[in-house]
PDB file of N, CA and C in Angstrom:
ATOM      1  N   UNK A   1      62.677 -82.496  11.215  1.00  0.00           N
ATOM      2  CA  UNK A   1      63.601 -82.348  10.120  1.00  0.00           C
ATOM      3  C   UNK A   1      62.801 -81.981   8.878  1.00  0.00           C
ATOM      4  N   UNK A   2      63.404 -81.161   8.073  1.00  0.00           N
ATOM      5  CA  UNK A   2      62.593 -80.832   6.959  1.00  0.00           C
ATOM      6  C   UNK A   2      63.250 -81.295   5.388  1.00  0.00           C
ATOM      7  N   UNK A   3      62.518 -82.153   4.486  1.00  0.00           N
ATOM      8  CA  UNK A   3      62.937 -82.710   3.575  1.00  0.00           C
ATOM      9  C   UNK A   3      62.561 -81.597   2.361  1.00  0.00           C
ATOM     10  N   UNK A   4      63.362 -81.464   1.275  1.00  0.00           N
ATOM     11  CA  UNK A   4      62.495 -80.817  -0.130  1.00  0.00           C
ATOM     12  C   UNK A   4      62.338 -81.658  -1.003  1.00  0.00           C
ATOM     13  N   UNK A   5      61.311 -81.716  -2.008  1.00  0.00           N
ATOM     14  CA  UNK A   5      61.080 -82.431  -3.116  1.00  0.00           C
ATOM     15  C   UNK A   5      60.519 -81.692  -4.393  1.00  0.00           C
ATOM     16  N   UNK A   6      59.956 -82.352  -4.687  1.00  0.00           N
ATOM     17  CA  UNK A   6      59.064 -81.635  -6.355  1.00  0.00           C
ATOM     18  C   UNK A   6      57.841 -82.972  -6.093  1.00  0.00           C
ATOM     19  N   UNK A   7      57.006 -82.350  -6.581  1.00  0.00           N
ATOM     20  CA  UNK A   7      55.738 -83.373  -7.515  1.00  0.00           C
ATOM     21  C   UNK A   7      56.043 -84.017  -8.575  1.00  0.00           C
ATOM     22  N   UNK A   8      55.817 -84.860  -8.866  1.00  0.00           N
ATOM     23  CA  UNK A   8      56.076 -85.447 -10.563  1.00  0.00           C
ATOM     24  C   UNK A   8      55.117 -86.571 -10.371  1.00  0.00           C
ATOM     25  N   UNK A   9      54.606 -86.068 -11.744  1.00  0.00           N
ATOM     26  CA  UNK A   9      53.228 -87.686 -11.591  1.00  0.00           C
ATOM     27  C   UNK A   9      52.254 -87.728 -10.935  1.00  0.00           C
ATOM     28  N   UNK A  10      52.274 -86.705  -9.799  1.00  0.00           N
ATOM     29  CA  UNK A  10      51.406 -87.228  -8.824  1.00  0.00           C
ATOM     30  C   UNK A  10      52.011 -87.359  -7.623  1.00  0.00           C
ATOM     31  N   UNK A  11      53.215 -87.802  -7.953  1.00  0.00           N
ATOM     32  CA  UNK A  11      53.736 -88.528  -6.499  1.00  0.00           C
ATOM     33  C   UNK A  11      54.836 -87.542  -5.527  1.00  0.00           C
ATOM     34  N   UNK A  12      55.164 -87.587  -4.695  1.00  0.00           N
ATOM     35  CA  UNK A  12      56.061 -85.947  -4.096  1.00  0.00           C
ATOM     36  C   UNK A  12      57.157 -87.282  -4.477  1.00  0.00           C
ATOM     37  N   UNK A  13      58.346 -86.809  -4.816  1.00  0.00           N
ATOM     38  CA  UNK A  13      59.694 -87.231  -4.757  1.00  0.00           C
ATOM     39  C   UNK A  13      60.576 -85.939  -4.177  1.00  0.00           C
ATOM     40  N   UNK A  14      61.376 -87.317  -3.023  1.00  0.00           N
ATOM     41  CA  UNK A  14      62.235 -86.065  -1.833  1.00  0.00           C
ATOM     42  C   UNK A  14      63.546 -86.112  -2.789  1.00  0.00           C
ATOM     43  N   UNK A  15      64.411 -84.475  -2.784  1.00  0.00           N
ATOM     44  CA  UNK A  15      65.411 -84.214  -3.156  1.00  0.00           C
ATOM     45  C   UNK A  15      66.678 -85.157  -2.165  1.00  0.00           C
ATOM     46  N   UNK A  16      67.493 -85.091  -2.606  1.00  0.00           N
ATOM     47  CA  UNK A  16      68.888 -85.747  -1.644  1.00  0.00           C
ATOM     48  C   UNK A  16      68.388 -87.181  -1.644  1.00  0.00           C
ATOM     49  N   UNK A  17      68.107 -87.955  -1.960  1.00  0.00           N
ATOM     50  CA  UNK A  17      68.046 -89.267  -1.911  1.00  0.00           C
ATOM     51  C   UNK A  17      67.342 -89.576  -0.548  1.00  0.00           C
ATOM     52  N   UNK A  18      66.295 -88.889   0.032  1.00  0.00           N
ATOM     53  CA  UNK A  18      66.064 -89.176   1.593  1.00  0.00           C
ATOM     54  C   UNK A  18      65.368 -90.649   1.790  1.00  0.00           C
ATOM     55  N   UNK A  19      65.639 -91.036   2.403  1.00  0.00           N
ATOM     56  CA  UNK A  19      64.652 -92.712   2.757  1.00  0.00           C
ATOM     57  C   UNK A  19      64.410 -92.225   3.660  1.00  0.00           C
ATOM     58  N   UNK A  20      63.057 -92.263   4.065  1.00  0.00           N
ATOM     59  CA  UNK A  20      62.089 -92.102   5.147  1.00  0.00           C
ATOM     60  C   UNK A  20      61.398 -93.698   5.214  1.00  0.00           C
ATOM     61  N   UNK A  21      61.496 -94.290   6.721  1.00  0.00           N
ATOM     62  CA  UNK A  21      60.754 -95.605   6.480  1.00  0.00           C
ATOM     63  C   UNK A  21      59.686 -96.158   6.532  1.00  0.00           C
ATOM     64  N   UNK A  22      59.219 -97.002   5.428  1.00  0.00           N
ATOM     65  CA  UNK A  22      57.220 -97.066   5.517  1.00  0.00           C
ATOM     66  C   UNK A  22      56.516 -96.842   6.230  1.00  0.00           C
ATOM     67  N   UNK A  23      55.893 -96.417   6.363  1.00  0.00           N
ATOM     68  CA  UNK A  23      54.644 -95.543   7.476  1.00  0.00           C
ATOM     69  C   UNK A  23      55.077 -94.299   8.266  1.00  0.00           C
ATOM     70  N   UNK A  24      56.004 -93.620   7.122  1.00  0.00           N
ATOM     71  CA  UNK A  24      56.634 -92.608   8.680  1.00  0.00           C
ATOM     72  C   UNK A  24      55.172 -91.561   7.947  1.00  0.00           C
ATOM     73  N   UNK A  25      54.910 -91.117   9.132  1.00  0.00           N
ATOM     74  CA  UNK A  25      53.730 -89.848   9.380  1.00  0.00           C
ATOM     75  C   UNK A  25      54.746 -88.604   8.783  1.00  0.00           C
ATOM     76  N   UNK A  26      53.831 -87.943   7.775  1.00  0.00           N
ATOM     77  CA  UNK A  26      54.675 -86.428   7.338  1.00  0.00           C
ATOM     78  C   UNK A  26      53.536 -85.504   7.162  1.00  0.00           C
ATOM     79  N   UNK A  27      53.807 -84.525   6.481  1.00  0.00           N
ATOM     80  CA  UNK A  27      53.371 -82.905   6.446  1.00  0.00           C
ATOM     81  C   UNK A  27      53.667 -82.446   5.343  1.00  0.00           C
ATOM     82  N   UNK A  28      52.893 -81.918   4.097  1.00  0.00           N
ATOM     83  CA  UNK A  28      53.154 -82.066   3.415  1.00  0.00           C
ATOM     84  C   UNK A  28      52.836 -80.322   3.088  1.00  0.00           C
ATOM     85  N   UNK A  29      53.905 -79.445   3.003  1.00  0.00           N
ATOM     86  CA  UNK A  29      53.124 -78.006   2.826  1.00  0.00           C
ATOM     87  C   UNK A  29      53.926 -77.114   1.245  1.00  0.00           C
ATOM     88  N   UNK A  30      53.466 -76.610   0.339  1.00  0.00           N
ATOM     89  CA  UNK A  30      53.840 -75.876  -1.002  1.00  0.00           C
ATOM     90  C   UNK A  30      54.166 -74.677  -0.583  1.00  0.00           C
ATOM     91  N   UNK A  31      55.721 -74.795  -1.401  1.00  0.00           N
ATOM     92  CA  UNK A  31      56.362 -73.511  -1.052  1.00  0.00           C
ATOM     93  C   UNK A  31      56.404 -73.068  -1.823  1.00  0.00           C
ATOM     94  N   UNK A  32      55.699 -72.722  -3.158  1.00  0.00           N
ATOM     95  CA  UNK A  32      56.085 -71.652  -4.260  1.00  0.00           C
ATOM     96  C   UNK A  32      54.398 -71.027  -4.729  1.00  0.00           C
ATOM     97  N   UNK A  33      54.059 -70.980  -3.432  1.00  0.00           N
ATOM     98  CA  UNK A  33      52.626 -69.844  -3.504  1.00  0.00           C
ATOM     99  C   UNK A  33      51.285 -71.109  -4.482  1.00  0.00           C
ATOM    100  N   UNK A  34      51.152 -72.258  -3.869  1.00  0.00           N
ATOM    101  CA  UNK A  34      50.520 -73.130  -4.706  1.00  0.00           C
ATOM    102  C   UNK A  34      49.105 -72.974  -3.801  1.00  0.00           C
ATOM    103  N   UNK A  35      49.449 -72.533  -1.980  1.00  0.00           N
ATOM    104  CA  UNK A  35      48.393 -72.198  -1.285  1.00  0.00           C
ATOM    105  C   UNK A  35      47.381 -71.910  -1.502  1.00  0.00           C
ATOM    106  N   UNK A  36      46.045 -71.823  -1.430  1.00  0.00           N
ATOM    107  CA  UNK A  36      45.746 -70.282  -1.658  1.00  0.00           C
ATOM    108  C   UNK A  36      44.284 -70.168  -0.902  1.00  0.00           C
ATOM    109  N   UNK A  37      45.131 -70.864   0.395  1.00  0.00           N
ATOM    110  CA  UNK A  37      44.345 -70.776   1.519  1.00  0.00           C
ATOM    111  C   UNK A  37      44.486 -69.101   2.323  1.00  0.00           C
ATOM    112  N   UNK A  38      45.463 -69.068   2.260  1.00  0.00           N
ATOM    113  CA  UNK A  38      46.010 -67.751   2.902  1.00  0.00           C
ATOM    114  C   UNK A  38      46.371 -66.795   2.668  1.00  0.00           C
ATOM    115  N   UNK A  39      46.101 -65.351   2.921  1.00  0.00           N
ATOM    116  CA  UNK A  39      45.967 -64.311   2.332  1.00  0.00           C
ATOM    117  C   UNK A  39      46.857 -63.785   1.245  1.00  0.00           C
ATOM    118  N   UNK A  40      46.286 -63.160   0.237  1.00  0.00           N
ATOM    119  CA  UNK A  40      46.592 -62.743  -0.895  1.00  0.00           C
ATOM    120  C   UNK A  40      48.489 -61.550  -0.565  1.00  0.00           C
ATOM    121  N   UNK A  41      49.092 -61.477  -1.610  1.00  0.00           N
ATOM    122  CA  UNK A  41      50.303 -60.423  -1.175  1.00  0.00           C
ATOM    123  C   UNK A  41      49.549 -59.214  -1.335  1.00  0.00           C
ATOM    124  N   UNK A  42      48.793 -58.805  -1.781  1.00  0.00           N
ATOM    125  CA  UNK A  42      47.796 -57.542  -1.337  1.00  0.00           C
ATOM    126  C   UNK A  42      47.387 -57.294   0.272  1.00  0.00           C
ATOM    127  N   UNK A  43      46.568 -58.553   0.690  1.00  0.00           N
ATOM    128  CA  UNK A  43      46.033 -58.643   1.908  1.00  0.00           C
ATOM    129  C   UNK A  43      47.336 -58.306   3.133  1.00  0.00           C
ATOM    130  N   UNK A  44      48.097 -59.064   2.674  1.00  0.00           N
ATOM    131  CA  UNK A  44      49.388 -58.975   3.296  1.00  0.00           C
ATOM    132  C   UNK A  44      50.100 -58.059   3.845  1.00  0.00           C
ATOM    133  N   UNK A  45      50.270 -57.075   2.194  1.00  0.00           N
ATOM    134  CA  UNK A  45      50.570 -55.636   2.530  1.00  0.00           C
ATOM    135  C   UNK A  45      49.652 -54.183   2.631  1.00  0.00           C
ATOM    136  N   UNK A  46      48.580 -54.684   3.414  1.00  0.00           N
ATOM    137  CA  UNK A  46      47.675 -53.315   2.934  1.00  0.00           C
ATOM    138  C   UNK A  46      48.167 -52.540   3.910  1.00  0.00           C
ATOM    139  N   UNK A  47      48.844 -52.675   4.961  1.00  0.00           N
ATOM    140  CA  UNK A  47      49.373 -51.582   5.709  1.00  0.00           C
ATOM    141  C   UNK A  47      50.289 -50.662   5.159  1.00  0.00           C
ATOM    142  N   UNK A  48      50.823 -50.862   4.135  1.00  0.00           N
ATOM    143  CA  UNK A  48      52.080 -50.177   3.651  1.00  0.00           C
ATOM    144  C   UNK A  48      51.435 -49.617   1.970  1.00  0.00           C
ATOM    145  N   UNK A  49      51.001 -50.080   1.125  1.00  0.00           N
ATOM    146  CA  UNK A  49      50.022 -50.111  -0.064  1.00  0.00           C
ATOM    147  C   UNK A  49      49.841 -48.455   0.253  1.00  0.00           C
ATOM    148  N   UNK A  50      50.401 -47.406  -0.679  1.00  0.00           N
ATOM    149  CA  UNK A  50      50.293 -46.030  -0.973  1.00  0.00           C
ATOM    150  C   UNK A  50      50.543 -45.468  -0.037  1.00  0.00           C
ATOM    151  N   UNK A  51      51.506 -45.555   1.075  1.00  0.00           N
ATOM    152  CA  UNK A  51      52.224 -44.806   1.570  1.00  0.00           C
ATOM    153  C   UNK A  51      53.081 -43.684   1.738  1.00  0.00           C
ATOM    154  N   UNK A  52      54.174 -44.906   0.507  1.00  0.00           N
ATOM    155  CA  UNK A  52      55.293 -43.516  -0.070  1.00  0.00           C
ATOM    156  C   UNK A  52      54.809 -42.295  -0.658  1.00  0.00           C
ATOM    157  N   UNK A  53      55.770 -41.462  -0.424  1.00  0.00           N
ATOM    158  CA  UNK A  53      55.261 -39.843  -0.819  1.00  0.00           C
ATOM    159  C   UNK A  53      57.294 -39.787  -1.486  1.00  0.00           C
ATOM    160  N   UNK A  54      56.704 -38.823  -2.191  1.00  0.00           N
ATOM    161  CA  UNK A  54      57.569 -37.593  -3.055  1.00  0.00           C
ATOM    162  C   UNK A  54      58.179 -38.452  -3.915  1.00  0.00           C
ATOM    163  N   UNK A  55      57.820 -39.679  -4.829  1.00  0.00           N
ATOM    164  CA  UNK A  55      58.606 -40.480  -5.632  1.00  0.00           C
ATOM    165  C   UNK A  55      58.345 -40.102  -7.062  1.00  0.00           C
ATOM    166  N   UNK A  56      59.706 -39.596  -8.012  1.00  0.00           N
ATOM    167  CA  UNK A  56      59.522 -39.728  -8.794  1.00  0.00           C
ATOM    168  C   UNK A  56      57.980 -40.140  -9.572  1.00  0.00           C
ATOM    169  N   UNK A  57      57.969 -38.960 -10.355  1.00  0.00           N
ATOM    170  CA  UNK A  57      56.335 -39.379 -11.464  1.00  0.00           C
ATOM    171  C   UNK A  57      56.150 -40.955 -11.999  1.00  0.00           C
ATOM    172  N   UNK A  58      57.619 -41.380 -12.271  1.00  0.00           N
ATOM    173  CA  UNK A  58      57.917 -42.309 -13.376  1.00  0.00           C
ATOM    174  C   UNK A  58      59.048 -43.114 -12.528  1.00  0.00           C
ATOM    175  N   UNK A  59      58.804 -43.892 -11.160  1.00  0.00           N
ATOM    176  CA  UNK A  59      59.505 -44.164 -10.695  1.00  0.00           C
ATOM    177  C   UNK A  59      59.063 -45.862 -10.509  1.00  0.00           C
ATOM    178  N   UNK A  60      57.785 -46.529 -11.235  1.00  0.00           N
ATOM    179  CA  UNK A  60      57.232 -47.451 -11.360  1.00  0.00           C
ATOM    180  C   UNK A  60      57.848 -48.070 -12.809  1.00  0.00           C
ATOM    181  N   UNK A  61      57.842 -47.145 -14.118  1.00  0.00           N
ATOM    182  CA  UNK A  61      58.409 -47.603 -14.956  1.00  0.00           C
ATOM    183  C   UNK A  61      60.169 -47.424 -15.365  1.00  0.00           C
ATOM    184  N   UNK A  62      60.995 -46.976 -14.212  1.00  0.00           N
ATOM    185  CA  UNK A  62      62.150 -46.394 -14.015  1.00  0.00           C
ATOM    186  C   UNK A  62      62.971 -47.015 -12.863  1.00  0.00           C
ATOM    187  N   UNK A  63      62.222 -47.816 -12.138  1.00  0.00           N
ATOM    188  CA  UNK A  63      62.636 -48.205 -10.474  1.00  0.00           C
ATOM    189  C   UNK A  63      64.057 -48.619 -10.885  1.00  0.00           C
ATOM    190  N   UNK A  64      64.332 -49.283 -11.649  1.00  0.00           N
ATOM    191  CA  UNK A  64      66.019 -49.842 -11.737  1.00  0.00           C
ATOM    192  C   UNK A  64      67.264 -48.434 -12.215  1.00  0.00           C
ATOM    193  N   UNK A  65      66.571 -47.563 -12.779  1.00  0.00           N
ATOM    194  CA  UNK A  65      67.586 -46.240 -13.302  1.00  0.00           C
ATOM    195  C   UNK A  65      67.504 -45.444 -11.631  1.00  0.00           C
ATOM    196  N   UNK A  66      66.138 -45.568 -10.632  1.00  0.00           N
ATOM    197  CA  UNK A  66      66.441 -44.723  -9.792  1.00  0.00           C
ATOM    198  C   UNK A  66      67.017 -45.426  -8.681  1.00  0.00           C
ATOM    199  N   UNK A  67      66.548 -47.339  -8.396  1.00  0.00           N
ATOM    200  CA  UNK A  67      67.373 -48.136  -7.337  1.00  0.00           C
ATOM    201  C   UNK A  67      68.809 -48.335  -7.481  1.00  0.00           C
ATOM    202  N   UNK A  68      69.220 -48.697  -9.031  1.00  0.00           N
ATOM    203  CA  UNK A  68      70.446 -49.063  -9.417  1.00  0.00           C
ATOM    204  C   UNK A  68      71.715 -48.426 -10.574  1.00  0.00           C
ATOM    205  N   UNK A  69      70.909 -47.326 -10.782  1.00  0.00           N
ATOM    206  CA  UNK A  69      71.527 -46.229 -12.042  1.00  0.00           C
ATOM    207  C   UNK A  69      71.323 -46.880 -13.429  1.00  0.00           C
ATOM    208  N   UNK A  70      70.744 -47.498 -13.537  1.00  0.00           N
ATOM    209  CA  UNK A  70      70.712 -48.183 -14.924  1.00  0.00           C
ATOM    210  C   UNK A  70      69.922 -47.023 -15.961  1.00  0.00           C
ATOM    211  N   UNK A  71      69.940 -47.507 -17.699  1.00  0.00           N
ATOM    212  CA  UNK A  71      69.297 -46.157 -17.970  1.00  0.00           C
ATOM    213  C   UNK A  71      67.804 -45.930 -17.709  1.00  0.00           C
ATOM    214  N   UNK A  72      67.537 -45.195 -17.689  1.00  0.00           N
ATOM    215  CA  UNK A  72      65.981 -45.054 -17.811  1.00  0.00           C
ATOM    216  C   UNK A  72      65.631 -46.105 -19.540  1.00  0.00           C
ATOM    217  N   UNK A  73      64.534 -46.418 -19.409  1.00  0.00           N
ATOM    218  CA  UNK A  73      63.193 -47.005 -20.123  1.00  0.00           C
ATOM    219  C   UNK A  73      62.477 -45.508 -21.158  1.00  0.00           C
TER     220      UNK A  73
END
């Protein structure tokens, strides 16, 4: 079963009111990139990293006017 919490203080506090009972054995792993045991989002994506072809000159400072019609920047 998987519980969520936050840190505070020091101490993990579980979301939802969970009681887990004294001595239960857990696992304790950071989900908002606190890791940084494991490879970088570079490392991650170097297979794909300059791939695309024929994009817009200005499609890095524009991506929302050309993903979503918004105005250009």
């Amino acid at each position: 079963m998987t519980y969520r919490g936050r840190v505070k203080n020091g101490v993990i506090v579980l979301d939802d009111s969970a009681a887990l009972p004294d001595g239960t054995e857990v696992q304790i792993e950071a989900v908002n990139g606190e890791d940084k045991d494991g490879p970088t989002l570079a490392e991650r994506l170097q297979d794909v990293i300059g791939i695309a072809e024929g994009l817009p000159s200005d499609m890095a400072r524009n991506h929302d006017h050309y993903i979503h019609g918004a105005p250009k920047k």
